[in-house]
N, C-alpha and C. Protein backbone atom coordinates (compact mmCIF):
# COMPACT_ATOMS: atom_id res chain seq x y z
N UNK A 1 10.36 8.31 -20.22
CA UNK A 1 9.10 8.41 -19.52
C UNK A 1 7.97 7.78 -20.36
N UNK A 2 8.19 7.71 -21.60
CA UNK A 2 7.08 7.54 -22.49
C UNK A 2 7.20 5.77 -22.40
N UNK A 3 7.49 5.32 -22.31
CA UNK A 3 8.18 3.94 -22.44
C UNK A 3 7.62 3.41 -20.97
N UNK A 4 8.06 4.21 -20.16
CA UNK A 4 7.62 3.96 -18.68
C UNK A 4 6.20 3.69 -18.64
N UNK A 5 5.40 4.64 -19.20
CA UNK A 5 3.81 4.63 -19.51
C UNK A 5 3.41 3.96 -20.01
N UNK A 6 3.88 3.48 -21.33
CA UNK A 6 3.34 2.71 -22.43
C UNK A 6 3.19 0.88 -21.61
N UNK A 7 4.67 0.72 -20.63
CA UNK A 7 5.02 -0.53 -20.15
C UNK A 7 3.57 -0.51 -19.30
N UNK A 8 3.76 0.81 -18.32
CA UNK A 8 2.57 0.48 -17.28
C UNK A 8 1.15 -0.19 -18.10
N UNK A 9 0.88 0.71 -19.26
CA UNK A 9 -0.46 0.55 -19.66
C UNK A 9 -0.83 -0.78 -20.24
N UNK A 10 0.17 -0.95 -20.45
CA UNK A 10 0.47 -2.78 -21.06
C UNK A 10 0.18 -3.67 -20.06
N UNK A 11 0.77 -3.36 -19.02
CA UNK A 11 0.56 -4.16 -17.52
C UNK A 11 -0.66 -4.23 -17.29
N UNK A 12 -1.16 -2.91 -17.03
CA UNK A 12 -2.69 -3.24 -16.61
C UNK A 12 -3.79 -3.14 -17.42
N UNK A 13 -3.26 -3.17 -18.66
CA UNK A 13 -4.38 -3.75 -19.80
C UNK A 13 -4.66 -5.12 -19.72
N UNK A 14 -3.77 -5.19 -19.86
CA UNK A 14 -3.48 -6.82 -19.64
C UNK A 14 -4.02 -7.55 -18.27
N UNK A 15 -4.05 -6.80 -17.38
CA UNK A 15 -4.32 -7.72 -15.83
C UNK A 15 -6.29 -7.27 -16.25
N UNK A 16 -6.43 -6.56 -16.34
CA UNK A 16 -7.89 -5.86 -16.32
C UNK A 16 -8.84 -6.67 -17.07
N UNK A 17 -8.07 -7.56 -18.26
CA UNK A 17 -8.47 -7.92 -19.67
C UNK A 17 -8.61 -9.35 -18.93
N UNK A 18 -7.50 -10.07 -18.45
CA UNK A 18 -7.40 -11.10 -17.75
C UNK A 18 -8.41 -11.52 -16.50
N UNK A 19 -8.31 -10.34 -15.98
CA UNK A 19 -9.47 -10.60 -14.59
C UNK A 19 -10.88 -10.30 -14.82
N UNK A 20 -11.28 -10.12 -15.83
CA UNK A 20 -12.80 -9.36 -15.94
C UNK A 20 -13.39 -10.37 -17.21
N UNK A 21 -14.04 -11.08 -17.81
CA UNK A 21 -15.32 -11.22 -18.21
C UNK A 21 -15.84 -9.68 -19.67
N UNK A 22 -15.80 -8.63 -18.62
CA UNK A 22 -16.62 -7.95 -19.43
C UNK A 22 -16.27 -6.40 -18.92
N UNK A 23 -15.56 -5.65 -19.82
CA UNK A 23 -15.08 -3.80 -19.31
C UNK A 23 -15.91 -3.33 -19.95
N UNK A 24 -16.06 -2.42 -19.63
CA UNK A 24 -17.03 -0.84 -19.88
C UNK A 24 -16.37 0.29 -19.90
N UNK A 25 -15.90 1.16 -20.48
CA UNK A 25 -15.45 2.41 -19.96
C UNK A 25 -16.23 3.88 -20.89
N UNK A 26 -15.93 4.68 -20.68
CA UNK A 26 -16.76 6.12 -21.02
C UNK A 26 -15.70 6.32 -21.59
N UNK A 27 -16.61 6.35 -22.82
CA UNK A 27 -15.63 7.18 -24.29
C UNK A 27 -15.75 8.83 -23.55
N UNK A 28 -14.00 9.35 -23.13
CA UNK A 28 -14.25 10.55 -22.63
C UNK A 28 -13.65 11.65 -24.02
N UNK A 29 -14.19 12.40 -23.80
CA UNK A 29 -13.33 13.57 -24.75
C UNK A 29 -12.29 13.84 -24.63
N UNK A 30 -11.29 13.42 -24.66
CA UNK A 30 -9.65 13.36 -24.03
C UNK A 30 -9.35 14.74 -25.18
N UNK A 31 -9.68 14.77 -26.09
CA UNK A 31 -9.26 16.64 -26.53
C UNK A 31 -9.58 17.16 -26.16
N UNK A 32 -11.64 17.21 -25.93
CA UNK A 32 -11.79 18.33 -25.40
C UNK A 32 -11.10 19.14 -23.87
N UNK A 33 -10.93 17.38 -23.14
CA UNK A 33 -9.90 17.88 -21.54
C UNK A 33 -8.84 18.40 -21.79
N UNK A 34 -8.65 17.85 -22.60
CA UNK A 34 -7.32 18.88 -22.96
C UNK A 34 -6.85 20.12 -23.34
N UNK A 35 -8.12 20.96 -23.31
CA UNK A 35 -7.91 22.39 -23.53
C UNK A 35 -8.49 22.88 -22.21
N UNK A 36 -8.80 22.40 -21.10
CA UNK A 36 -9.01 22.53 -20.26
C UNK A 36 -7.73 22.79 -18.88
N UNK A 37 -8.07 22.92 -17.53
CA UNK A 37 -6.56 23.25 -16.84
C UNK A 37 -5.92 21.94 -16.65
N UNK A 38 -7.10 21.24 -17.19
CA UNK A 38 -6.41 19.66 -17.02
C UNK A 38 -5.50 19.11 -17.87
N UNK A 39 -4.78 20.08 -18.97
CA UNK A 39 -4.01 19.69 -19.93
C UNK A 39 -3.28 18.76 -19.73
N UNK A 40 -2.29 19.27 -19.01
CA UNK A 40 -1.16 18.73 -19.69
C UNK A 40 -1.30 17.32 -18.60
N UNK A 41 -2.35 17.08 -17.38
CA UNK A 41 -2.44 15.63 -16.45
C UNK A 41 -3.02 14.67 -17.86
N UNK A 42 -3.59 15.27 -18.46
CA UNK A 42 -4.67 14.50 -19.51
C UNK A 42 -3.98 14.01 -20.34
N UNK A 43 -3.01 14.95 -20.89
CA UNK A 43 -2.40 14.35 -22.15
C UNK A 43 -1.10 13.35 -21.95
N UNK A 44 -0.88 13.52 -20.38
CA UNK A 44 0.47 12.74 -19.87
C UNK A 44 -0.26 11.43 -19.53
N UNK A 45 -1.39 11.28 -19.43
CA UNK A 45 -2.07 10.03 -18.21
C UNK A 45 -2.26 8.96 -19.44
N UNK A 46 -2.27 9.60 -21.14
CA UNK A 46 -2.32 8.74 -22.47
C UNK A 46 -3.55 8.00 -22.75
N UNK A 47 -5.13 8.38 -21.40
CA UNK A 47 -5.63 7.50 -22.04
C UNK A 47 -6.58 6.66 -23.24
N UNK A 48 -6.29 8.00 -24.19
CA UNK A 48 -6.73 7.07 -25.06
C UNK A 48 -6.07 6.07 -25.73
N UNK A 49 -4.67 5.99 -25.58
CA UNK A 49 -4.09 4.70 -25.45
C UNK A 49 -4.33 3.35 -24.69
N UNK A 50 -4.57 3.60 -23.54
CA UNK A 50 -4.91 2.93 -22.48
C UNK A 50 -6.14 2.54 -22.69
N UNK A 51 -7.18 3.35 -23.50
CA UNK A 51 -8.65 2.59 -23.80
C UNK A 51 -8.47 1.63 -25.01
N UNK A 52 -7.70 2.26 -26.04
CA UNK A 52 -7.76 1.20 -27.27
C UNK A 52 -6.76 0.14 -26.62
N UNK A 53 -5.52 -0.33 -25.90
CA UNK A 53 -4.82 -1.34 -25.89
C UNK A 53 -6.07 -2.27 -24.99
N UNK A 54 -7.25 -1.76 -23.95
CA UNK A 54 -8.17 -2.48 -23.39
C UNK A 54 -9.07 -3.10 -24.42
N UNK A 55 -9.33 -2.39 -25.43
CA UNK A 55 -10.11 -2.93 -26.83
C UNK A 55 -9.70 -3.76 -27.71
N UNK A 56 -8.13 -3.46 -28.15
CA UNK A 56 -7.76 -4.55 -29.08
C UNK A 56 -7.48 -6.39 -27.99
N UNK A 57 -6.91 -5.87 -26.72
CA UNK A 57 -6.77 -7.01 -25.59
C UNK A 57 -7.84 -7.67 -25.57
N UNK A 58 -9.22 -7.07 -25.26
CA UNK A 58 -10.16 -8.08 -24.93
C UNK A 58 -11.05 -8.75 -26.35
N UNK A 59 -10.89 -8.03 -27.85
CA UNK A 59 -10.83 -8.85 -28.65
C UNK A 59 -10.00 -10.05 -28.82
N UNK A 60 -8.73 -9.89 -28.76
CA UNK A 60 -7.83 -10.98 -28.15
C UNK A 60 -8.11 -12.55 -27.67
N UNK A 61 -8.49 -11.81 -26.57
CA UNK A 61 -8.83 -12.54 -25.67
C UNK A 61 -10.15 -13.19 -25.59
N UNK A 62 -11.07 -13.09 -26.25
CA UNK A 62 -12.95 -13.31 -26.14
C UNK A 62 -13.23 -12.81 -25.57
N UNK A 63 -12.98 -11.41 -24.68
CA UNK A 63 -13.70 -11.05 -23.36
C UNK A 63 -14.83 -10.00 -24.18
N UNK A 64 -15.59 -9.40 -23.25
CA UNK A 64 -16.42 -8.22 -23.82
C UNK A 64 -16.18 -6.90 -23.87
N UNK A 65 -15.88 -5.89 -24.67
CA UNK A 65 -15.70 -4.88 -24.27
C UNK A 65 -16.49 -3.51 -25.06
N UNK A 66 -16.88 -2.56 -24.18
CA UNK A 66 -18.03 -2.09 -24.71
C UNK A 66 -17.56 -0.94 -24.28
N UNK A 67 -17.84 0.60 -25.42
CA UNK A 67 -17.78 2.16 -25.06
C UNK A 67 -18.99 2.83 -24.47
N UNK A 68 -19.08 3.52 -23.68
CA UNK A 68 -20.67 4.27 -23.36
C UNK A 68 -19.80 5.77 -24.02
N UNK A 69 -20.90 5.97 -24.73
CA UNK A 69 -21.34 6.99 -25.57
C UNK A 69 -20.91 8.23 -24.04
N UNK A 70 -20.41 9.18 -24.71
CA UNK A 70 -19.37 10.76 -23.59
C UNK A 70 -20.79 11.44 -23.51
N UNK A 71 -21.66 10.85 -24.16
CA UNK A 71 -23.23 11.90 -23.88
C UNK A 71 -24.06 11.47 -22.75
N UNK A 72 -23.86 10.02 -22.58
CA UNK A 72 -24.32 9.25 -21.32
C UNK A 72 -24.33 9.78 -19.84
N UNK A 73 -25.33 10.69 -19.60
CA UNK A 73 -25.12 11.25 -18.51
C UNK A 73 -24.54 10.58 -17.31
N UNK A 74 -23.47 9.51 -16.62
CA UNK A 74 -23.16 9.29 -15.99
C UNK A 74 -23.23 9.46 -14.58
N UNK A 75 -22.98 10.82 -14.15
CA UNK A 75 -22.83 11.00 -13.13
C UNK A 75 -23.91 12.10 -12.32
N UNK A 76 -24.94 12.11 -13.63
CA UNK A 76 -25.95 12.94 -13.06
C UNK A 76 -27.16 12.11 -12.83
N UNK A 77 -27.06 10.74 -13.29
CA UNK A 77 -28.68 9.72 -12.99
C UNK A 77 -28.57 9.01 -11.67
N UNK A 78 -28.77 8.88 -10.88
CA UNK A 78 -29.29 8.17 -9.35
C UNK A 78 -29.22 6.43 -10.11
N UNK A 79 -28.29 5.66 -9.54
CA UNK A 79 -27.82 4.34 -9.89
C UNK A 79 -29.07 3.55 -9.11
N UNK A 80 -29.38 4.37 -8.31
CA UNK A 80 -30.73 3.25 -7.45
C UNK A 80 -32.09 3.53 -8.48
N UNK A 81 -32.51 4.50 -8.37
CA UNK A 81 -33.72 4.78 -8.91
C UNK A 81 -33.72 5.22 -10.81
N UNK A 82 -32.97 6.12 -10.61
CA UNK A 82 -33.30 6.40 -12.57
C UNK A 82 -33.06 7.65 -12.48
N UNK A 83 -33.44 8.23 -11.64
CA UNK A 83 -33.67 9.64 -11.46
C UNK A 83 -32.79 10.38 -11.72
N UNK A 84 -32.53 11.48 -13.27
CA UNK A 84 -31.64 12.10 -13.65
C UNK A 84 -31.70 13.53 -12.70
N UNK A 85 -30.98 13.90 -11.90
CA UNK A 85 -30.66 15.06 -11.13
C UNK A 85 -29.71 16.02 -11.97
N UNK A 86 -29.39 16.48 -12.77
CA UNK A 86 -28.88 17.28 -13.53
C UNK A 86 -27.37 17.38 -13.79
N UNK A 87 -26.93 18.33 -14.06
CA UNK A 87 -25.34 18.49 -14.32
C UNK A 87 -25.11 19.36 -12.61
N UNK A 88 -23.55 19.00 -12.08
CA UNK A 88 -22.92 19.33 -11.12
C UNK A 88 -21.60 19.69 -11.51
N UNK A 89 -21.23 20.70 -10.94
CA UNK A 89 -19.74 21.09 -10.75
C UNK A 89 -19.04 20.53 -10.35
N UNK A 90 -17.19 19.82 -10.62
CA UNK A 90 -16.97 18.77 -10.07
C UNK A 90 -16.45 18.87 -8.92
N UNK A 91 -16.43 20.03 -8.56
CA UNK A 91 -15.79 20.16 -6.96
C UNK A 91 -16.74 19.39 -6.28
N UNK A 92 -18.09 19.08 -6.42
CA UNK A 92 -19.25 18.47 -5.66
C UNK A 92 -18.84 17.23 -5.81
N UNK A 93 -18.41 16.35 -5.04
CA UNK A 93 -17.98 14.74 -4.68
C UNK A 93 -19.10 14.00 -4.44
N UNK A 94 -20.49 14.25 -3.67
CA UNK A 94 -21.01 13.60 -2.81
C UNK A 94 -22.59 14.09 -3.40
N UNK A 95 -23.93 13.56 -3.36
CA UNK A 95 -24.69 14.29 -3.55
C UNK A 95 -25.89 13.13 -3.17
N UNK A 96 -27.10 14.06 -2.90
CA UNK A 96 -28.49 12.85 -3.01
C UNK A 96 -29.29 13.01 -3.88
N UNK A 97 -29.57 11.99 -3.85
CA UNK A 97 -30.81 11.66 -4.97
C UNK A 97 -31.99 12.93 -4.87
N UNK A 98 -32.45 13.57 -5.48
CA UNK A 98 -33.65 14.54 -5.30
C UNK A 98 -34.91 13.48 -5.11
N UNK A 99 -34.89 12.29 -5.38
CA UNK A 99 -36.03 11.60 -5.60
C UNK A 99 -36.19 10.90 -4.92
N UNK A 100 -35.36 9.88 -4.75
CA UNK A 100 -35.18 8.35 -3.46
C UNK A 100 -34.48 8.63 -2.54
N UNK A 101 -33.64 10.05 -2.26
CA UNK A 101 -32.65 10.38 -1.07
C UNK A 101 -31.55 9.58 -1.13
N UNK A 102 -30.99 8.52 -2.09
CA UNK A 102 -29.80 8.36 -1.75
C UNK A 102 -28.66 9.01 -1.98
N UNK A 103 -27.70 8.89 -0.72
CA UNK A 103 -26.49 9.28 -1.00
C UNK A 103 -25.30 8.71 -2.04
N UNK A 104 -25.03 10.02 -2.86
CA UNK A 104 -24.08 8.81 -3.65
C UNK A 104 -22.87 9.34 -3.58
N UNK A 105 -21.47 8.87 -3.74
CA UNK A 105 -20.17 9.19 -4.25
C UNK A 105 -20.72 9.37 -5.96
N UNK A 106 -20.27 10.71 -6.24
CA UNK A 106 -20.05 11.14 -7.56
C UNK A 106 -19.47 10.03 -8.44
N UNK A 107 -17.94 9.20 -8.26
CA UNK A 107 -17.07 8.16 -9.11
C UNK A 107 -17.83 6.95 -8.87
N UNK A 108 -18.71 6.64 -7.79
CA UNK A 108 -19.52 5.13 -7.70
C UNK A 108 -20.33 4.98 -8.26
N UNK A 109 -20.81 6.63 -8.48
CA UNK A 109 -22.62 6.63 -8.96
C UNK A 109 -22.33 6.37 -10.40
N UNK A 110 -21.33 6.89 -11.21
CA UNK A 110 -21.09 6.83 -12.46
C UNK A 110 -20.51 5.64 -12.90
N UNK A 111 -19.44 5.19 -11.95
CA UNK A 111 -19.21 3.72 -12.40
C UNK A 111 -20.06 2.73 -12.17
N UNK A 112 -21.17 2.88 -11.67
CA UNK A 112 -22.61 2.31 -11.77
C UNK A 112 -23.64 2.19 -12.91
N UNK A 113 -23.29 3.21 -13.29
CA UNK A 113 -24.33 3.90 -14.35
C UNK A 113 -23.59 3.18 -15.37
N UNK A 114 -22.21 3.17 -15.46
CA UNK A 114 -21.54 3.16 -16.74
C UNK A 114 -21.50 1.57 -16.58
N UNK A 115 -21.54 1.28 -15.65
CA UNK A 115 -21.97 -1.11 -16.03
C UNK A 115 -23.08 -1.25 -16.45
N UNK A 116 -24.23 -0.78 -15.79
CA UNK A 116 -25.59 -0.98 -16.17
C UNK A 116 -26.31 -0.15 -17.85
N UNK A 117 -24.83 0.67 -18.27
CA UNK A 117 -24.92 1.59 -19.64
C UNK A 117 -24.59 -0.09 -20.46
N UNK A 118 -23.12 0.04 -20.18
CA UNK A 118 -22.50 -1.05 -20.97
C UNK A 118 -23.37 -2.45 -21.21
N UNK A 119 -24.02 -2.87 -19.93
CA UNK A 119 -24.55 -4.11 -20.13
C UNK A 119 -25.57 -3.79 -21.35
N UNK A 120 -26.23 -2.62 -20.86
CA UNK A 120 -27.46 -2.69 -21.82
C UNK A 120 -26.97 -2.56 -23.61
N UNK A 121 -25.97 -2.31 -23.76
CA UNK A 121 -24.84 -1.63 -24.90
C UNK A 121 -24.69 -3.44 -25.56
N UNK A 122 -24.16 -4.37 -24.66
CA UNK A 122 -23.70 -5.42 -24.79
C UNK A 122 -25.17 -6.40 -25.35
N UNK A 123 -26.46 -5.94 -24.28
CA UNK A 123 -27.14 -6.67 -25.00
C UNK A 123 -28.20 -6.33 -26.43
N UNK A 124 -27.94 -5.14 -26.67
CA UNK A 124 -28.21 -4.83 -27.90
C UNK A 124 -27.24 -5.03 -29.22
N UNK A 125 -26.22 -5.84 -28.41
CA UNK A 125 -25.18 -6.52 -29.75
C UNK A 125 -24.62 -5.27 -30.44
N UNK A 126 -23.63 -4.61 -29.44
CA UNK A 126 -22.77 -3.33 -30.00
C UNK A 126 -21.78 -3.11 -29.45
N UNK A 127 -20.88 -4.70 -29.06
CA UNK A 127 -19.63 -5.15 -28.31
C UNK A 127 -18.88 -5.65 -29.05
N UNK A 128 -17.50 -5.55 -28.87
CA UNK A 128 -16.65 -6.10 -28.98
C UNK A 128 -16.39 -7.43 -28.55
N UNK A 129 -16.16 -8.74 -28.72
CA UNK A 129 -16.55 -9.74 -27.79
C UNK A 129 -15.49 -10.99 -28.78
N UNK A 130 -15.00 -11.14 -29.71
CA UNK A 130 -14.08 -11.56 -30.35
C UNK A 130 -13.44 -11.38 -31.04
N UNK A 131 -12.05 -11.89 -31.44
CA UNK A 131 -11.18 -11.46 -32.54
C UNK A 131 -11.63 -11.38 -33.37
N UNK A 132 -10.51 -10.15 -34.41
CA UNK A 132 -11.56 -10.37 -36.12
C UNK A 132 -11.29 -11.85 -36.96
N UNK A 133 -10.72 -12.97 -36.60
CA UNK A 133 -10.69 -13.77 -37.53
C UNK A 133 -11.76 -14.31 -36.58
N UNK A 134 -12.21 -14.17 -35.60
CA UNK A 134 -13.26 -15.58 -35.06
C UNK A 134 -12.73 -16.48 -33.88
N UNK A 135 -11.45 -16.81 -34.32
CA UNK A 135 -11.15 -17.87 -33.11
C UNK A 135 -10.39 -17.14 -31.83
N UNK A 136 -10.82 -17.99 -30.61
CA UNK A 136 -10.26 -17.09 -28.98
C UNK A 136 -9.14 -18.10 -29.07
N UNK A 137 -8.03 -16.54 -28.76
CA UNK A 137 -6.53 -17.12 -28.70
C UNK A 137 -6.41 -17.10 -26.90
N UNK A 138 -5.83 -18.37 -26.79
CA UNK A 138 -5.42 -18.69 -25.40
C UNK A 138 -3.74 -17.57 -24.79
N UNK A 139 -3.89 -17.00 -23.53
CA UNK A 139 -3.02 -16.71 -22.95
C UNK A 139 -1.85 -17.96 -22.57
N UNK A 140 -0.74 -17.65 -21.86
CA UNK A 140 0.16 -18.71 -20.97
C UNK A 140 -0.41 -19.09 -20.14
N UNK A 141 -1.65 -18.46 -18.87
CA UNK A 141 -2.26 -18.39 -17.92
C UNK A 141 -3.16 -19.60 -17.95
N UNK A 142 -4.10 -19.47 -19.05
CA UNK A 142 -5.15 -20.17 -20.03
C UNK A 142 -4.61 -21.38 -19.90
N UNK A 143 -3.43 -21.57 -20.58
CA UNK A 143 -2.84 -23.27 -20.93
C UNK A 143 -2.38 -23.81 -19.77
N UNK A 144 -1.97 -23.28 -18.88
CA UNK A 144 -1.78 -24.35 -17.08
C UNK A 144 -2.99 -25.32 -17.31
């Protein structure tokens, strides 16, 4: 099973690294979930594996890749306006803005937050963005 995982995560490190320019993801507390009822999905799903093989890949590769800080309120700031609306329970999926009324999906609003985190991350020069010797190594894909 472990092998099974490791292959998957390889797969789509790799396709993610390939198709994108520039990843972002939320440094999550993968211990702290893990003492949570979410154990044992958390510790089987590997991903903090799955975040570092996206990190060492897109050094690799020249792409960009950038952590938002697990303090980054994500899913509590309004992606339209700014407007931090507080902490929610996660059974709550759906919610509006207290300020501008929009409706948001909880996973859109945050994967919103978390591009417009990263970009700003990226342009304060605190990315990942090339190998450590300097030079971008070409894929098989690359050389067609």
């Amino acid at each position: 099973m472990a092998d099974q995982r490791r292959d998957w995560h390889h797969k789509a490190s790799t396709q993610i690294i390939r198709d994108n320019q520039a990843v972002y993801v939320e440094d999550l507390a993968v211990s702290g979930l893990g003492r949570t009822r979410l154990a044992k999905s958390v510790h089987d799903a590997g991903w903090s594996a799955f975040v570092g093989m996206l990190e060492y890949k897109a050094a690799l590769h020249g792409r960009t890749f950038a952590k938002v800080d697990r303090a980054f309120p994500s899913s509590q700031v309004c992606s339209a306006c700014g407007f931090r609306d507080g902490p929610k329970p996660l059974h709550v999926r759906a919610w509006a803005c207290g300020a501008c009324g929009t409706v948001h999906d909880r996973d859109h609003n945050a994967a919103r937050n978390v591009l417009f985190e990263g970009r700003r991350i990226v342009a304060a020069g605190r990315a990942v963005s090339s190998p450590p010797d300097g030079r971008r190594r070409e894929t098989p894909v690359e050389r067609r």
